[in-house]
N, C-alpha and C. Protein backbone atom coordinates (compact mmCIF):
# COMPACT_ATOMS: atom_id res chain seq x y z
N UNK A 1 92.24 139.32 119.08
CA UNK A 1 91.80 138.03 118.58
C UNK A 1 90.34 137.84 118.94
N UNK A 2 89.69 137.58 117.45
CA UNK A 2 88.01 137.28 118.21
C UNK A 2 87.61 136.16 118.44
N UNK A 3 86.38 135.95 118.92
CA UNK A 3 85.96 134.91 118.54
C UNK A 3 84.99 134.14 117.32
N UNK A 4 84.87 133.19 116.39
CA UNK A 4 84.55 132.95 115.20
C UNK A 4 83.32 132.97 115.53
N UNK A 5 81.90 132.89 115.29
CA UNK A 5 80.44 131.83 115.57
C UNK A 5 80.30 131.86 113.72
N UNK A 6 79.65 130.31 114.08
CA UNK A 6 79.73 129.35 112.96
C UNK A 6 78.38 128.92 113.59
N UNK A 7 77.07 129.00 111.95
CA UNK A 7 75.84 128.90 112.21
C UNK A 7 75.44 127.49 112.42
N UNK A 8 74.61 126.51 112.66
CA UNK A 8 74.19 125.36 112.78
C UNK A 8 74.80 124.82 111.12
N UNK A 9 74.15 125.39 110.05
CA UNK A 9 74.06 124.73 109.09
C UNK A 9 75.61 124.43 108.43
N UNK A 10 76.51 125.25 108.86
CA UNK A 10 77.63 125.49 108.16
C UNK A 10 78.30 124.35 108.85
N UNK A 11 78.48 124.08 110.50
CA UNK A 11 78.56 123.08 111.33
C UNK A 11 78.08 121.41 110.72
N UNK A 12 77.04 121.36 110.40
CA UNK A 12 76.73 120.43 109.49
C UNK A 12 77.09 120.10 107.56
N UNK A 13 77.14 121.19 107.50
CA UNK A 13 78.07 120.75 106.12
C UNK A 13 79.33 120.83 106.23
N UNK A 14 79.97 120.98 107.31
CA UNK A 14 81.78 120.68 107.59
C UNK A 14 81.94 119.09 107.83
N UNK A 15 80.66 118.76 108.80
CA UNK A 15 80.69 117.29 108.97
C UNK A 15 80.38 116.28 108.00
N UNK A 16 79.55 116.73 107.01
CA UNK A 16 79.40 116.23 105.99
C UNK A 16 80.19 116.06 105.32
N UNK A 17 81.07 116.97 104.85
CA UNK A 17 82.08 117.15 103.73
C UNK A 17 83.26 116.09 104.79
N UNK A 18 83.28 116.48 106.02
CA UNK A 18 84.80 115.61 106.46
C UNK A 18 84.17 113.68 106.25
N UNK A 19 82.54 113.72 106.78
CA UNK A 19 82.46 111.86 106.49
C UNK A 19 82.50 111.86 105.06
N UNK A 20 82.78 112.21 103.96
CA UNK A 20 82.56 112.26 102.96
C UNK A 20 84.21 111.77 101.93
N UNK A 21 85.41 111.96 103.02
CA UNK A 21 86.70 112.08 102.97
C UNK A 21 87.12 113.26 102.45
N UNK A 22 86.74 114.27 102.40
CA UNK A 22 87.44 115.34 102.21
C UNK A 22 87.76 115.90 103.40
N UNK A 23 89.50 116.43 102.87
CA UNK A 23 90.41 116.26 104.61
C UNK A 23 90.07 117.95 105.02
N UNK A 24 90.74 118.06 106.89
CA UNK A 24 90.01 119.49 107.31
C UNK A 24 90.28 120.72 106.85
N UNK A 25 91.42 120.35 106.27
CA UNK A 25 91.96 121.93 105.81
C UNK A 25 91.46 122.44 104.84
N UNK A 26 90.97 121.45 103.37
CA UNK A 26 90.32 121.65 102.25
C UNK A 26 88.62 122.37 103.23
N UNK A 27 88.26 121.95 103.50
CA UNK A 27 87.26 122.07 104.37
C UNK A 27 86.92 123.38 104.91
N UNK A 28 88.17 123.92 105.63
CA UNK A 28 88.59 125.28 106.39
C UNK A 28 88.90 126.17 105.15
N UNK A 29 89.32 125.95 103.95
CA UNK A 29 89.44 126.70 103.47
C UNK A 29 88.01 126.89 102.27
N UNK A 30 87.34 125.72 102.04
CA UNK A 30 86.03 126.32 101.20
C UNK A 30 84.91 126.71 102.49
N UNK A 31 84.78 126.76 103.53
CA UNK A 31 84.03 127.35 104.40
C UNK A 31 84.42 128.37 105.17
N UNK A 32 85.56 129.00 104.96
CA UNK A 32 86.27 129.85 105.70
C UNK A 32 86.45 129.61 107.19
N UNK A 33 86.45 128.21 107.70
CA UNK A 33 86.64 127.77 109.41
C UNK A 33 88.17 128.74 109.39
N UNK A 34 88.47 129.17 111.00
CA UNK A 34 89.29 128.96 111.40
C UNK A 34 90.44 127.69 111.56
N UNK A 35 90.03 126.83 112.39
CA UNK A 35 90.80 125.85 112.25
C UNK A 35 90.18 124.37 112.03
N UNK A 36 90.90 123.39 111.65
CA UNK A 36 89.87 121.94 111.19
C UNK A 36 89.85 121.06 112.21
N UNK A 37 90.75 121.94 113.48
CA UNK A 37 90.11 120.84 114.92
C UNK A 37 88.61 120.71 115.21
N UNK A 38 87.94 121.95 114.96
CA UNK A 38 86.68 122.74 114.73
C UNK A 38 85.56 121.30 114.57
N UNK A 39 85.81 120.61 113.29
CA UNK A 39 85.51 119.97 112.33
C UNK A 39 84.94 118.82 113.03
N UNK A 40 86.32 118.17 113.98
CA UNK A 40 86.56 116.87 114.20
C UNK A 40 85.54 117.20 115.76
N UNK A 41 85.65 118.16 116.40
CA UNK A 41 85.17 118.46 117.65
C UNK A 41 83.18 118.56 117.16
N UNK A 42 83.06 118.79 116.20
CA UNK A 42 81.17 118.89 115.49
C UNK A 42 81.14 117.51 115.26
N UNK A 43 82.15 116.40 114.46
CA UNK A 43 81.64 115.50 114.24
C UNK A 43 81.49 114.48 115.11
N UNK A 44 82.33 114.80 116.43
CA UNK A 44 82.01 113.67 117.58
C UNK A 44 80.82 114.37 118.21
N UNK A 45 80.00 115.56 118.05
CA UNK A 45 78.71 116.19 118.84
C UNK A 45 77.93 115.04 117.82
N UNK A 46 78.13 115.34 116.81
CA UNK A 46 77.13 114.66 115.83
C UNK A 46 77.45 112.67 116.12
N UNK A 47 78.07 112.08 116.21
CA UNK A 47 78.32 110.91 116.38
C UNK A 47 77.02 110.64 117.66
N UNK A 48 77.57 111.54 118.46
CA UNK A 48 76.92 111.23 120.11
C UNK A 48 75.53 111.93 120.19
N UNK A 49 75.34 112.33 118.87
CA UNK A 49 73.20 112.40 118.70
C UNK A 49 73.29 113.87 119.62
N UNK A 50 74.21 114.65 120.12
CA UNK A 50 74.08 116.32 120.72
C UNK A 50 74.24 116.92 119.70
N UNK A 51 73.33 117.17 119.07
CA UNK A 51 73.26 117.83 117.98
C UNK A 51 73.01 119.65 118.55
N UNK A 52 72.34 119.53 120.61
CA UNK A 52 72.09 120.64 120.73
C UNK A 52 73.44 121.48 121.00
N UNK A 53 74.64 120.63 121.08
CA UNK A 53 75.43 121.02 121.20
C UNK A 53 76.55 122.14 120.22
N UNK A 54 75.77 121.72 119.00
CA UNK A 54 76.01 122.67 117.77
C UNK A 54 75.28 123.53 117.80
N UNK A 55 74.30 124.08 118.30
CA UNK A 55 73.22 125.19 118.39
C UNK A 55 73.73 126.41 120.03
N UNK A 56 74.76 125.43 120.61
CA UNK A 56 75.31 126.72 121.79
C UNK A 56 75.98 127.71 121.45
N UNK A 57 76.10 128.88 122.53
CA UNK A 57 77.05 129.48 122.37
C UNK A 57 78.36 129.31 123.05
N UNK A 58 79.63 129.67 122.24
CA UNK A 58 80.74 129.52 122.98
C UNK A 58 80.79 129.94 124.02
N UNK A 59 81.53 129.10 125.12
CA UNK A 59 81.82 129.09 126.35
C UNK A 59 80.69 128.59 127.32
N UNK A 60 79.59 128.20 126.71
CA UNK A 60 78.34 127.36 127.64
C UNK A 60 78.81 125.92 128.23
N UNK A 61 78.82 125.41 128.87
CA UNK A 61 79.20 124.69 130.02
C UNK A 61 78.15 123.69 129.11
N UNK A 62 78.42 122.18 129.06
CA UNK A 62 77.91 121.26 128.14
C UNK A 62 77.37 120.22 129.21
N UNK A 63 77.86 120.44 130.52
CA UNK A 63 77.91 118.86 131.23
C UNK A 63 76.56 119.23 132.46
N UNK A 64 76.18 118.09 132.65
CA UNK A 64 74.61 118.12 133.31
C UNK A 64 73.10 119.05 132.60
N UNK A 65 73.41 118.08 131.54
CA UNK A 65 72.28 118.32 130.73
C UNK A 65 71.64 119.87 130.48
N UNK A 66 72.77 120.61 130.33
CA UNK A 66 72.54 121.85 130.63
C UNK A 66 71.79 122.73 129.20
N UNK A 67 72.20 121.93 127.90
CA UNK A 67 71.60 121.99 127.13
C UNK A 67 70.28 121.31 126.69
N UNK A 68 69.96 120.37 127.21
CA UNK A 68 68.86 119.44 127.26
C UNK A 68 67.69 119.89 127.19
N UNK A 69 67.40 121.41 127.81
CA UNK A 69 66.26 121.44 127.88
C UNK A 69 65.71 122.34 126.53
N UNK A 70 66.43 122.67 125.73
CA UNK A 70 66.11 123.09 124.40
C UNK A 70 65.49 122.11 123.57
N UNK A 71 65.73 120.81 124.16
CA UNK A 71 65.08 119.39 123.43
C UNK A 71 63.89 119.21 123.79
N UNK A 72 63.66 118.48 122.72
CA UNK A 72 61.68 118.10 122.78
C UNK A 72 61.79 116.87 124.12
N UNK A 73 60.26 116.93 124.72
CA UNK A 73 60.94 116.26 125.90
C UNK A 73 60.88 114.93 125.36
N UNK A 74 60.32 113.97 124.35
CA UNK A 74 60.81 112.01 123.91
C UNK A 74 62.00 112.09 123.80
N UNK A 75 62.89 112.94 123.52
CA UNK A 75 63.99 112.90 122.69
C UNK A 75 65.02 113.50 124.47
N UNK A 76 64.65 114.50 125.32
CA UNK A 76 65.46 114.58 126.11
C UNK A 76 65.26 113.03 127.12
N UNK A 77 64.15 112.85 127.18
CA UNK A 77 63.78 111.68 127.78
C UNK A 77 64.34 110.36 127.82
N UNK A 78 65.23 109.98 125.83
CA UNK A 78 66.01 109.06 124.94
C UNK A 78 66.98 109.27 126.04
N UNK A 79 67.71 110.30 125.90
CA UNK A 79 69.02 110.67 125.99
C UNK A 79 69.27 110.38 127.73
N UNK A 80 68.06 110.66 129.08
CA UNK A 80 68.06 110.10 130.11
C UNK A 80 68.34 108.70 130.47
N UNK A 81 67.38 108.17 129.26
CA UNK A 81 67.42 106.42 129.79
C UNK A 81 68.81 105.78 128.97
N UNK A 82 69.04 106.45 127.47
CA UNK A 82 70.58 106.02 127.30
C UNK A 82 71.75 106.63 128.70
N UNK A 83 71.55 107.14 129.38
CA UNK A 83 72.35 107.92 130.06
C UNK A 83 72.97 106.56 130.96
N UNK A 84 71.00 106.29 132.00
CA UNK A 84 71.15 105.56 132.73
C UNK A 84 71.79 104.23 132.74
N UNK A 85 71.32 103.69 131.06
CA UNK A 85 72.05 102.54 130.73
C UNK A 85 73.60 102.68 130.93
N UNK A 86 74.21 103.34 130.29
CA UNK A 86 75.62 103.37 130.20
C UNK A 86 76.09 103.48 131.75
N UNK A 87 75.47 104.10 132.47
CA UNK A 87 75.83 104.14 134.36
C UNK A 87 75.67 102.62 134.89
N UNK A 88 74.76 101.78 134.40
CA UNK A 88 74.60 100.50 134.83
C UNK A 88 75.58 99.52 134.31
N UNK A 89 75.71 99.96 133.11
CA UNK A 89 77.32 99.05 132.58
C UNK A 89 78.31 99.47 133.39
N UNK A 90 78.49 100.35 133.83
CA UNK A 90 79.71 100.64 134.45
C UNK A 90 79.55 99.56 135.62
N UNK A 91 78.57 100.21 136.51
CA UNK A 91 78.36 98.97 137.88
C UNK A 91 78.13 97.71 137.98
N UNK A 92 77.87 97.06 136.46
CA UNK A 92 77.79 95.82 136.21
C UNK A 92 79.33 95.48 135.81
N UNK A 93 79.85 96.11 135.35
CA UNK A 93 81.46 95.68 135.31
C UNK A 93 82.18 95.44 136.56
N UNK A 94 82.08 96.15 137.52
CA UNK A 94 82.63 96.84 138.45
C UNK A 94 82.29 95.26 139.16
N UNK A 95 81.17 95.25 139.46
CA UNK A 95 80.48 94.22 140.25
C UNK A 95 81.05 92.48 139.97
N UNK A 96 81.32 92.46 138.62
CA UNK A 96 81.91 91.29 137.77
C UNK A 96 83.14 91.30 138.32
N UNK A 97 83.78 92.32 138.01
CA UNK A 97 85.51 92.44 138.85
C UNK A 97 85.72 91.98 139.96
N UNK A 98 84.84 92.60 140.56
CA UNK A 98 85.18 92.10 142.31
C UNK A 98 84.27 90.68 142.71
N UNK A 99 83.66 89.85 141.77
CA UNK A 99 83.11 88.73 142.26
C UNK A 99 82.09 89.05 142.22
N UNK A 100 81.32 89.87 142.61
CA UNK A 100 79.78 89.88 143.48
C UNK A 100 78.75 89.96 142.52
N UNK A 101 79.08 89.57 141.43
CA UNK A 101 77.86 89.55 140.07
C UNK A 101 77.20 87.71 140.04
């Protein structure tokens, strides 16, 4: 059993074709995917703006910005201060819960 690699562009016209409503299997079968979990797993990279995440290779480790640095640095820079925001909602919730806000 191998493993598939599927180029950037083909990755992006699977996601296209699935926001488009055409379902994964139609999909898997005019692009020759393996499977249309494939599909749904590119279009949440693409939702969440990791687009570098479609440009890895299988089995690269995704977490602590490990891909990041293939990014231009405004754009890895975006993705820092969205980071930080979402860490401060958390502790602003947290803080609300227990009173101390």
């Amino acid at each position: 059993m191998t493993n598939n690699r599927y180029s950037y562009e083909i990755k992006l016209e699977a996601v296209r074709l699935l926001n488009e409503g055409v379902p994964g299997k139609t999909i898997c079968r005019l692009l020759g995917l393996k499977s249309d979990g494939l599909i749904y797993t590119w279009r949440k990279h693409v939702r969440n703006n990791e687009y570098y995440r479609l440009n890895q290779q299988p089995g690269k480790q995704y977490k602590y910005n490990k891909g990041n640095l293939e990014l231009p640095n405004d754009v890895r820079k975006d993705i820092e201060v969205q980071q930080m925001k979402e860490e401060l909602a958390v502790v602003k919730k947290y803080f609300i819960k227990e009173g101390l806000w």
